[in-house]
Protein backbone atom coordinates (compact mmCIF):
# COMPACT_ATOMS: atom_id res chain seq x y z
CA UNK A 1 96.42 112.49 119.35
CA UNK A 2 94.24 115.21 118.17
CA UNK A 3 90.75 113.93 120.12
CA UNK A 4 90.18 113.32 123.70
CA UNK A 5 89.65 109.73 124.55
CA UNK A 6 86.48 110.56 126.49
CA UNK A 7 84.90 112.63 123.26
CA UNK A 8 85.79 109.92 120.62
CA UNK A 9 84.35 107.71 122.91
CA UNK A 10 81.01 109.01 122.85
CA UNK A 11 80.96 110.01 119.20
CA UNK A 12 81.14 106.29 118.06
CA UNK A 13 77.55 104.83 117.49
CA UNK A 14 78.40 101.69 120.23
CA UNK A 15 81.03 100.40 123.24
CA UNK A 16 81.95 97.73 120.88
CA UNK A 17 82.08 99.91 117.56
CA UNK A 18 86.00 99.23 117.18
CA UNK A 19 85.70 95.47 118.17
CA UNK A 20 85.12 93.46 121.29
CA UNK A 21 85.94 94.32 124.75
CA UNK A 22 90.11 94.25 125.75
CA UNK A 23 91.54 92.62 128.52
CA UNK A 24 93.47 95.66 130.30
CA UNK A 25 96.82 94.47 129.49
CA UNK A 26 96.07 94.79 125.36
CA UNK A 27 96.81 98.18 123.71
CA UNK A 28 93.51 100.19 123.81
CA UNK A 29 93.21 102.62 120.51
CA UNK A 30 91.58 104.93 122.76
CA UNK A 31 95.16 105.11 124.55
CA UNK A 32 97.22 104.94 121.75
CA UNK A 33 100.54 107.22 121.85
CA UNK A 34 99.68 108.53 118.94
CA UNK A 35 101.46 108.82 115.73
CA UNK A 36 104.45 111.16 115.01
CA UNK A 37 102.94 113.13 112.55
CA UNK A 38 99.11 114.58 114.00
CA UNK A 39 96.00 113.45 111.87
CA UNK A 40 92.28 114.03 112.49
CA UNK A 41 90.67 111.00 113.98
CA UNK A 42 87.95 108.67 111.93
CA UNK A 43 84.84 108.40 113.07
CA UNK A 44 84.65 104.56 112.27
CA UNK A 45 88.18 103.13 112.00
CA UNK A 46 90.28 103.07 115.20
CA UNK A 47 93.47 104.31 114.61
CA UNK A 48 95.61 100.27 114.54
CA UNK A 49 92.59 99.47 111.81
CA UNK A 50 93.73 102.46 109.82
CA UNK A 51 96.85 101.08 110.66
CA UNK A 52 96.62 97.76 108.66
CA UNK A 53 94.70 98.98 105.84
CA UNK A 54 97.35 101.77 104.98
CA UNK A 55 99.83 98.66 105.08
CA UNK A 56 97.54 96.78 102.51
CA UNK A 57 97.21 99.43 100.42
CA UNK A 58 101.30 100.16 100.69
CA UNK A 59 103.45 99.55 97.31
CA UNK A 60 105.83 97.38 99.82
CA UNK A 61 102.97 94.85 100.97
CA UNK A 62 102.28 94.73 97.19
CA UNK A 63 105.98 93.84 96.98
CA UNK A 64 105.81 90.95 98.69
CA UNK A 65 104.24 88.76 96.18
CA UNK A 66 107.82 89.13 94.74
CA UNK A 67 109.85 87.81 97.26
CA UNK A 68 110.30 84.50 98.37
CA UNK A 69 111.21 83.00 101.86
CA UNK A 70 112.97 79.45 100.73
CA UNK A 71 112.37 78.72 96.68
CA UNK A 72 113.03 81.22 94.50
CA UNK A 73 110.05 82.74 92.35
CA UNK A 74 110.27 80.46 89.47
CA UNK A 75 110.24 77.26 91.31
CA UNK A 76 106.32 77.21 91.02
CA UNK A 77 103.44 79.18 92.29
CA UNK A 78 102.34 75.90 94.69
CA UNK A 79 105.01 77.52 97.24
CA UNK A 80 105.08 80.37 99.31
CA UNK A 81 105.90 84.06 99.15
CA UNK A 82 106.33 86.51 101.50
CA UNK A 83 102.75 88.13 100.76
CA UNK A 84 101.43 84.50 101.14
CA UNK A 85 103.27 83.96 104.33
CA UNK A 86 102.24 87.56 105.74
CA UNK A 87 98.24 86.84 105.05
CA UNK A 88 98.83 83.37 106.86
CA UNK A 89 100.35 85.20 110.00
CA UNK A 90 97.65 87.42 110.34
CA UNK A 91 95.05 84.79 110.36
CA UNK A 92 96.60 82.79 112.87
CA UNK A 93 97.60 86.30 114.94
CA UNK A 94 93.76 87.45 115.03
CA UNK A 95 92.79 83.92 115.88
CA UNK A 96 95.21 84.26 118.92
CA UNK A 97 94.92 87.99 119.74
CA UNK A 98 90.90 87.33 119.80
CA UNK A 99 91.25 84.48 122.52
CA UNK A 100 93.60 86.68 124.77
CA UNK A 101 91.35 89.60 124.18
CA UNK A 102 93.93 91.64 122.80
CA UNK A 103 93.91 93.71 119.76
CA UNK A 104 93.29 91.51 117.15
CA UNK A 105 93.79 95.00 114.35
CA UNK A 106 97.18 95.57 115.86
CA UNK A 107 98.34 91.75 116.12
CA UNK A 108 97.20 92.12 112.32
CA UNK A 109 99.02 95.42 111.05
CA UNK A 110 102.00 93.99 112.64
CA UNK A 111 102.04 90.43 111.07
CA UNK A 112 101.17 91.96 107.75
CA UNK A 113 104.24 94.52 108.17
CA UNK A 114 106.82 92.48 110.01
CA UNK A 115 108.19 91.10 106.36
CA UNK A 116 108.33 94.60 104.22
CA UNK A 117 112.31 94.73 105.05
CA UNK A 118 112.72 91.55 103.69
CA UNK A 119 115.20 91.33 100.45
CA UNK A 120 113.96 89.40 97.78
CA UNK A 121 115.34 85.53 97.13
CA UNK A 122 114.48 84.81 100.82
CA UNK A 123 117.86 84.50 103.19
CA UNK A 124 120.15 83.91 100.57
CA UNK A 125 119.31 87.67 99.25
CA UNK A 126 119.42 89.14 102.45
CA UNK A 127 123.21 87.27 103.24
CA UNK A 128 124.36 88.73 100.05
CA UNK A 129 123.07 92.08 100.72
CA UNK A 130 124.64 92.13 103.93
CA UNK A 131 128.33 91.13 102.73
CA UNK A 132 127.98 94.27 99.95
CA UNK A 133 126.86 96.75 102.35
CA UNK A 134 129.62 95.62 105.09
CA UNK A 135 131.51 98.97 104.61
CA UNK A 136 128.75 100.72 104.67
CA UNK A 137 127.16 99.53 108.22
CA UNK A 138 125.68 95.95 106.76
CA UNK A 139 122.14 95.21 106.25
CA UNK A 140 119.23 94.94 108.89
CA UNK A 141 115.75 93.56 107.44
CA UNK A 142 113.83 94.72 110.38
CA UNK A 143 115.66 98.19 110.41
CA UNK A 144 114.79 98.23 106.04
CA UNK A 145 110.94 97.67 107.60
CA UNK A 146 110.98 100.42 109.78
CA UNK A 147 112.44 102.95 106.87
CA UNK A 148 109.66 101.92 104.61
CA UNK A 149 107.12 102.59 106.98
CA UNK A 150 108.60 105.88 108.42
CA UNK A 151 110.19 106.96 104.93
CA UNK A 152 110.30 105.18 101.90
CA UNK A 153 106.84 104.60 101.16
CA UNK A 154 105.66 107.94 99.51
CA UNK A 155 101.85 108.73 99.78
CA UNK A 156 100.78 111.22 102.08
CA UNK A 157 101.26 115.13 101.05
CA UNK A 158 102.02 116.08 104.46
CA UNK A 159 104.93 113.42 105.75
CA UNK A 160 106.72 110.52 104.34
CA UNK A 161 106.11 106.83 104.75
CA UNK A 162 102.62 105.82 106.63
CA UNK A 163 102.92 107.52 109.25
CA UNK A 164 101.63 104.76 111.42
CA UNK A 165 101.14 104.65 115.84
CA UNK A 166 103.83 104.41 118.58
CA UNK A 167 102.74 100.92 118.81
CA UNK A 168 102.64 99.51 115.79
CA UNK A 169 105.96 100.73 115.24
CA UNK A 170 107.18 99.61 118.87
CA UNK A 171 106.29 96.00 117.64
CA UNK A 172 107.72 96.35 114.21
CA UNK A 173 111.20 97.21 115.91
CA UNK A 174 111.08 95.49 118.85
CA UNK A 175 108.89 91.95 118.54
CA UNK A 176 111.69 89.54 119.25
CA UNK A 177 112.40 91.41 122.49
CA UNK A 178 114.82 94.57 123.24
CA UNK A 179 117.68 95.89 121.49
CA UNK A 180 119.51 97.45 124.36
CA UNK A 181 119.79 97.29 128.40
CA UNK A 182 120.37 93.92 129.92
CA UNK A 183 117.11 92.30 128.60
CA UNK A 184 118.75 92.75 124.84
CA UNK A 185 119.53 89.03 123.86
CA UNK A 186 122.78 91.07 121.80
CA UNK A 187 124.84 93.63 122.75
CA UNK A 188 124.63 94.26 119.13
CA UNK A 189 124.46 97.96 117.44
CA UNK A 190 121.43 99.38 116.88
CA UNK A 191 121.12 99.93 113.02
CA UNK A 192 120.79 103.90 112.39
CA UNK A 193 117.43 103.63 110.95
CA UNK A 194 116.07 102.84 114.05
CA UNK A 195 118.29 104.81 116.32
CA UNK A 196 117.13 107.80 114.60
CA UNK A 197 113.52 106.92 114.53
CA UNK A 198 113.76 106.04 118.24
CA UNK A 199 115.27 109.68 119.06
CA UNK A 200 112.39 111.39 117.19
CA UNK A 201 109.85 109.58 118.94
CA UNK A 202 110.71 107.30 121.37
CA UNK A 203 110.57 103.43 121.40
CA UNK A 204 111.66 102.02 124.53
CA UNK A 205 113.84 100.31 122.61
CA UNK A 206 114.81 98.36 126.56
CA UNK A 207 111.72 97.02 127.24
CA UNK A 208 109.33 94.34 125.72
CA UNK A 209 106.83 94.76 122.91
CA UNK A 210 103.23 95.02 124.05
CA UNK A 211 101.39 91.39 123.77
CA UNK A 212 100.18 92.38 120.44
CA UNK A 213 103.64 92.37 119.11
CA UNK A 214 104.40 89.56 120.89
CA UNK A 215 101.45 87.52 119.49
CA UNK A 216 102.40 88.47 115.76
CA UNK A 217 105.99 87.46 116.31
CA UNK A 218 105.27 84.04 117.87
CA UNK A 219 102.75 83.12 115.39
CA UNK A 220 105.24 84.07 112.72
CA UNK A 221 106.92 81.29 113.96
CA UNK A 222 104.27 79.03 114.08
CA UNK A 223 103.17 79.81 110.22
CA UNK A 224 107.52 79.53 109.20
CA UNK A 225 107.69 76.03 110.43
CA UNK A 226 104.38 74.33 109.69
CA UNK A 227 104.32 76.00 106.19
CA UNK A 228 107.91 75.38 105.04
CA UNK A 229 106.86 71.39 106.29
CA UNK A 230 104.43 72.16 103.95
CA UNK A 231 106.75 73.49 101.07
CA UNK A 232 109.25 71.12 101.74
CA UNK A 233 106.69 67.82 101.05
CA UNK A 234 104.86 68.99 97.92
CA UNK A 235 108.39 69.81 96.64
CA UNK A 236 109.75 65.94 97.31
CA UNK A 237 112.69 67.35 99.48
CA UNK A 238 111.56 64.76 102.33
CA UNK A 239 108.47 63.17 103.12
CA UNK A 240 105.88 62.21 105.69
CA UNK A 241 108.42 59.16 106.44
CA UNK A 242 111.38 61.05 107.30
CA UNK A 243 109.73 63.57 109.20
CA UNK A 244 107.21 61.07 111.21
CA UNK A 245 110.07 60.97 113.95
CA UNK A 246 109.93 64.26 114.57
CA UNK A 247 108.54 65.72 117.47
CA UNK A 248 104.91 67.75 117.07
CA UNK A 249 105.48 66.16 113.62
CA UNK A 250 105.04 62.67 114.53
CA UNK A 251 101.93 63.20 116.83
CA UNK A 252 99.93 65.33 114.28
CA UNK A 253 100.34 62.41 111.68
CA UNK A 254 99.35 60.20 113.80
CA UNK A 255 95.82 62.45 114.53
CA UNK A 256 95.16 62.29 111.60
CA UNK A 257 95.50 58.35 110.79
CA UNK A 258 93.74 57.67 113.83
CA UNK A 259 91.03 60.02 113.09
CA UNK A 260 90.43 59.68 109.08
CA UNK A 261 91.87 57.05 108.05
CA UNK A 262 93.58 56.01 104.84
CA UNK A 263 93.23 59.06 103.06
CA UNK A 264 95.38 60.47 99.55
CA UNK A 265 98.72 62.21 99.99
CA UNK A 266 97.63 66.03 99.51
CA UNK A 267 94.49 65.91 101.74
CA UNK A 268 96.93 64.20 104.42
CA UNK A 269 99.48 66.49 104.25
CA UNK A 270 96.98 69.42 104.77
CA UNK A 271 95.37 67.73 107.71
CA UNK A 272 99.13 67.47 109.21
CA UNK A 273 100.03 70.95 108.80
CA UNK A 274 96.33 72.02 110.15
CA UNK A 275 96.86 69.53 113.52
CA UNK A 276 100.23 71.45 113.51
CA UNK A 277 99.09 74.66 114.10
CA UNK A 278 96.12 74.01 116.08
CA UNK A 279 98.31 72.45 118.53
CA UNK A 280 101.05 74.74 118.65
CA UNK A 281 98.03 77.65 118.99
CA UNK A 282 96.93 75.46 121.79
CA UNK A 283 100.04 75.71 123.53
CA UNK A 284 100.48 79.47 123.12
CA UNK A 285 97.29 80.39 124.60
CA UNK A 286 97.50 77.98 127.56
CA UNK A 287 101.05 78.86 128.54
CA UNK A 288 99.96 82.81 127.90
CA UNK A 289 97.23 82.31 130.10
CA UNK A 290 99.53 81.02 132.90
CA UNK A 291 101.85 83.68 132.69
CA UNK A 292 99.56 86.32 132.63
CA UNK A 293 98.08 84.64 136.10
CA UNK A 294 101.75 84.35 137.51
CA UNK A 295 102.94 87.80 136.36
CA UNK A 296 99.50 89.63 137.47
CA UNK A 297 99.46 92.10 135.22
CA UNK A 298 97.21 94.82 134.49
CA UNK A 299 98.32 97.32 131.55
CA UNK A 300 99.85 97.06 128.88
CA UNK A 301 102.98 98.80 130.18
CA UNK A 302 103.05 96.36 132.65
CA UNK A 303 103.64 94.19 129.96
CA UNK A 304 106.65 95.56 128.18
CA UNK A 305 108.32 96.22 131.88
CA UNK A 306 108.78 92.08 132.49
CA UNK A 307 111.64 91.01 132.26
CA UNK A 308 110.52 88.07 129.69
CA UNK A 309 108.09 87.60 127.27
CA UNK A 310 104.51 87.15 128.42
CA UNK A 311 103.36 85.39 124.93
CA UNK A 312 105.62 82.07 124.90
CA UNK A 313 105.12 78.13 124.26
CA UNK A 314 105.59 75.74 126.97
CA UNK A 315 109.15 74.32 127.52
CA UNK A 316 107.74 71.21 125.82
CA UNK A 317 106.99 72.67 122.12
CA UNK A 318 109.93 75.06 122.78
CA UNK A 319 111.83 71.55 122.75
CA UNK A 320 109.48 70.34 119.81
CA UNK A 321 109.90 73.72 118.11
CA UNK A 322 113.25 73.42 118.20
CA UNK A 323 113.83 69.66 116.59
CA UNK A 324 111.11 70.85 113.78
CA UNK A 325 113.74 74.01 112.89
CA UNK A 326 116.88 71.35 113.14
CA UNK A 327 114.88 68.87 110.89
CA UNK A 328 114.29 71.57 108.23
CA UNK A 329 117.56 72.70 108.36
CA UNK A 330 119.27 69.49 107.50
CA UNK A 331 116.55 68.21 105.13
CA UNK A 332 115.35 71.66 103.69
CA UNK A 333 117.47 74.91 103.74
CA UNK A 334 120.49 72.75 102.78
CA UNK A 335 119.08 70.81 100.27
CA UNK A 336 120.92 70.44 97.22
CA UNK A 337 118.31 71.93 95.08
CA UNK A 338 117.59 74.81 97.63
CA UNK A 339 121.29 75.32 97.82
CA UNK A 340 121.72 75.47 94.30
CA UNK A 341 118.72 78.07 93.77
CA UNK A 342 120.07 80.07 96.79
CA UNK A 343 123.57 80.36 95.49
CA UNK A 344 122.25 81.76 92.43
CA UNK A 345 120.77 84.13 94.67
CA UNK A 346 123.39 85.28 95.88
CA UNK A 347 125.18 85.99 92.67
CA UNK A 348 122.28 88.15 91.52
CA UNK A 349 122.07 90.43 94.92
CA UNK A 350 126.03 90.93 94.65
CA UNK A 351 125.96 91.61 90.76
CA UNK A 352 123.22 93.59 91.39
CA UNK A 353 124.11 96.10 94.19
CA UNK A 354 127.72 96.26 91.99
CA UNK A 355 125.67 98.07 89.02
CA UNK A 356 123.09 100.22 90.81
CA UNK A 357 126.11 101.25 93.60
């Protein structure tokens, strides 16, 4: 950092100039480690705000209007992309960063970023990019996200890609937990990209993401399920019958009967996938809570030492969570009009990466 905390401090015209007071566990800008490449301060952004809005303004987030998580593009503009996705994370993420006091700007630079790696045609892209580049180390979405923020995206005279903090790029990398020591879920390889970024300026890559990270990750998952439930109805690939058995599923249609009624299919459907998410938010911020109280900590490096995640869900919407990904997986992803789309997919990626090799 190229200011003193203390002096940058007093130059900003209040306490609460950068947003409202942090509990001291969430990742202060004043305390930031910095970015690799020195800048001057601003005088009225703190540094994760600069963060997010040099990841808007990025030719990647642009590029995510292009790419699609389930459908393919053409199967109508009612469904969702990875830009659409993306903006729907970071609404829920501030919502949930603001109620644990944490940084809601950093929750938001990361759920706007966590998708850049992404290949287009959703998972059926990325499996077919992966089989082509087998000989040449395979392909690793989150380790593609890291090189266009540290590389790829060309902007700045001085340095290449966004040159963005330590900790936005500690919860880019490392927000579904650790990639090495005994906390790693894997004892997979670290993909190079990150390897070398980690050597140049140093990740941690063995300990947790700070609760920002955390936040953005877990309401990524919140956004994936209730949205493709979403995707899935308005596209006829099951409906509110099939799924009414489903826990979280069941209980949030029932809400909503109870509460308005006999109302038309599209309103319901929204009012589902709202009760949805405000229930699964629900659970994220009272289990949080708890752990926070059980785990007493106090900085955010207290965070990232634990030995689990401090943002969760209960073990009951884990449970719930779980049967909502199994339903979609038998009644969505394999769908025989998803599965016909994705195989195309596939065949363009491979055909594709044969050309331009």
């Amino acid at each position: 950092m190229s200011s003193d905390p203390a002096d940058l401090r007093h130059s900003i015209a209040a306490p609460d100039h950068f947003g409202p007071v942090l509990a001291p566990f969430a990742c202060d800008p004043f305390l930031t480690r910095g970015r690799l490449h020195t800048e001057a301060e601003s005088s009225y952004r703190s540094c994760y705000q600069r963060d997010r809005d040099r990841i808007i303004h990025s030719s990647a987030f642009r590029r995510l209007k292009h790419k699609t998580q389930v459908f393919v593009y053409h199967e109508g503009d009612y469904y969702r992309t990875r830009l659409t996705h993306s903006l729907e994370v970071a609404q829920i993420a501030r919502t949930v960063a603001r109620a644990l006091n944490l940084n809601e700007d950093l929750a938001e630079a990361l759920a706007l970023a966590h998708d850049f790696g992404h290949t287009p045609f959703g998972h059926a892209g990325e499996d077919a990019l992966d089989a082509s580049m087998t000989p040449y180390g395979g392909f690793d979405h989150n380790a593609q996200t890291l090189r266009i923020l540290t590389k790829l995206e060309e902007r700045y005279p001085k340095f290449d890609g966004l040159n963005l903090t330590w900790e936005t790029l500690e919860g880019v990398v490392k927000h579904n937990g650790p990639l090495t020591g005994d906390k790693a879920e894997t004892d997979r390889a670290i993909p190079a990209a990150i390897a070398e970024y980690a050597a140049q300026h140093d990740l941690e890559l063995d300990t947790f993401a700070g609760a920002e990270a955390q936040v953005a990750a877990i309401c990524d998952d919140i956004a994936y399920n209730s949205h493709d439930i979403d995707d899935g109805l308005r596209a006829g690939l099951f409906d509110l019958g099939n799924i009414a058995d489903v826990p979280l599923v069941g209980p949030a249609i029932s809400q909503v009967l109870e509460t308005h009624g006999d109302i038309d299919r599209p309103r319901l459907i929204h009012a589902v996938i709202s009760q949805i998410i405000g229930t699964m938010v629900s659970d994220v911020l009272s289990e949080t809570r708890r752990r926070l109280a059980h785990a007493h900590v106090g900085t955010p490096k207290e965070v990232r030492s634990l030995d689990h995640p401090v943002v969760a869900f209960s073990s009951e919407i884990q449970t719930a969570d779980r049967a909502v990904k199994v339903f979609l997986l038998e009644n969505m992803y394999r769908h025989h009009r998803v599965n016909r789309m994705t195989s195309k997919a596939r065949r363009v990626v491979s055909e594709m990466f044969k050309l331009l090799l």
